[in-house]
Protein backbone atom coordinates (compact mmCIF):
# COMPACT_ATOMS: atom_id res chain seq x y z
CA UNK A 1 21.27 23.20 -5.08
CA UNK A 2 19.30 23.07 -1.85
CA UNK A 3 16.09 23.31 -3.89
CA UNK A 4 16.87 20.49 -5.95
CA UNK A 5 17.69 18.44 -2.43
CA UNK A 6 14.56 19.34 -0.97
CA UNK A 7 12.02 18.03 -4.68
CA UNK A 8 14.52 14.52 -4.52
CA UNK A 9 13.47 14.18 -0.43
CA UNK A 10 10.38 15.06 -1.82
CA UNK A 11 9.90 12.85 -4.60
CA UNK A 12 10.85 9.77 -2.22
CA UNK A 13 8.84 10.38 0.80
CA UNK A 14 5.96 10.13 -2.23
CA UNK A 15 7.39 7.19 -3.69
CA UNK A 16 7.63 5.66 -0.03
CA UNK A 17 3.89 6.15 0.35
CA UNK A 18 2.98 4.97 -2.82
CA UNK A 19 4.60 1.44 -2.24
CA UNK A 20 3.37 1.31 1.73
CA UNK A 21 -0.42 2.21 0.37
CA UNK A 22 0.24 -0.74 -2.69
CA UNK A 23 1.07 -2.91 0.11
CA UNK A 24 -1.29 -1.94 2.61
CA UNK A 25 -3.53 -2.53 -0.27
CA UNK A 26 -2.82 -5.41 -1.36
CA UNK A 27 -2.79 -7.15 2.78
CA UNK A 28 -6.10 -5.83 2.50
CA UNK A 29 -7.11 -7.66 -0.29
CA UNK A 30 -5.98 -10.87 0.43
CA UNK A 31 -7.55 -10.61 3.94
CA UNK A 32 -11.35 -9.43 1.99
CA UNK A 33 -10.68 -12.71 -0.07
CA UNK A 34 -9.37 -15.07 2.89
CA UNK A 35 -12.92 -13.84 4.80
CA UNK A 36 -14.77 -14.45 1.53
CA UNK A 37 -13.68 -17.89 1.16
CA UNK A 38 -14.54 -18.71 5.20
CA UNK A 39 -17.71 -17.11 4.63
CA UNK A 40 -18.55 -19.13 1.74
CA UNK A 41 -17.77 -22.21 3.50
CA UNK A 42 -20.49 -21.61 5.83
CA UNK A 43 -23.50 -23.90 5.24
């Protein structure tokens, strides 16, 4: 029972750091395209 406990608690903290890297990820991205665009402005 406790080992079964201890792969769910495992399987989530995973899960949790899959979906904070996606999002750090994808903050990252639009910030590479928002400096992309400003830099492109530039004459």
């Amino acid at each position: 029972m406790a080992n079964q406990t201890i792969w769910q608690l495992k399987d989530a903290v995973l899960a949790f750091v899959f979906v904070y890297a996606f999002f750090k990820f994808a903050w990252a991205y639009r910030l590479f395209n928002y400096a992309a665009i400003l830099l492109g402005v530039v004459p």
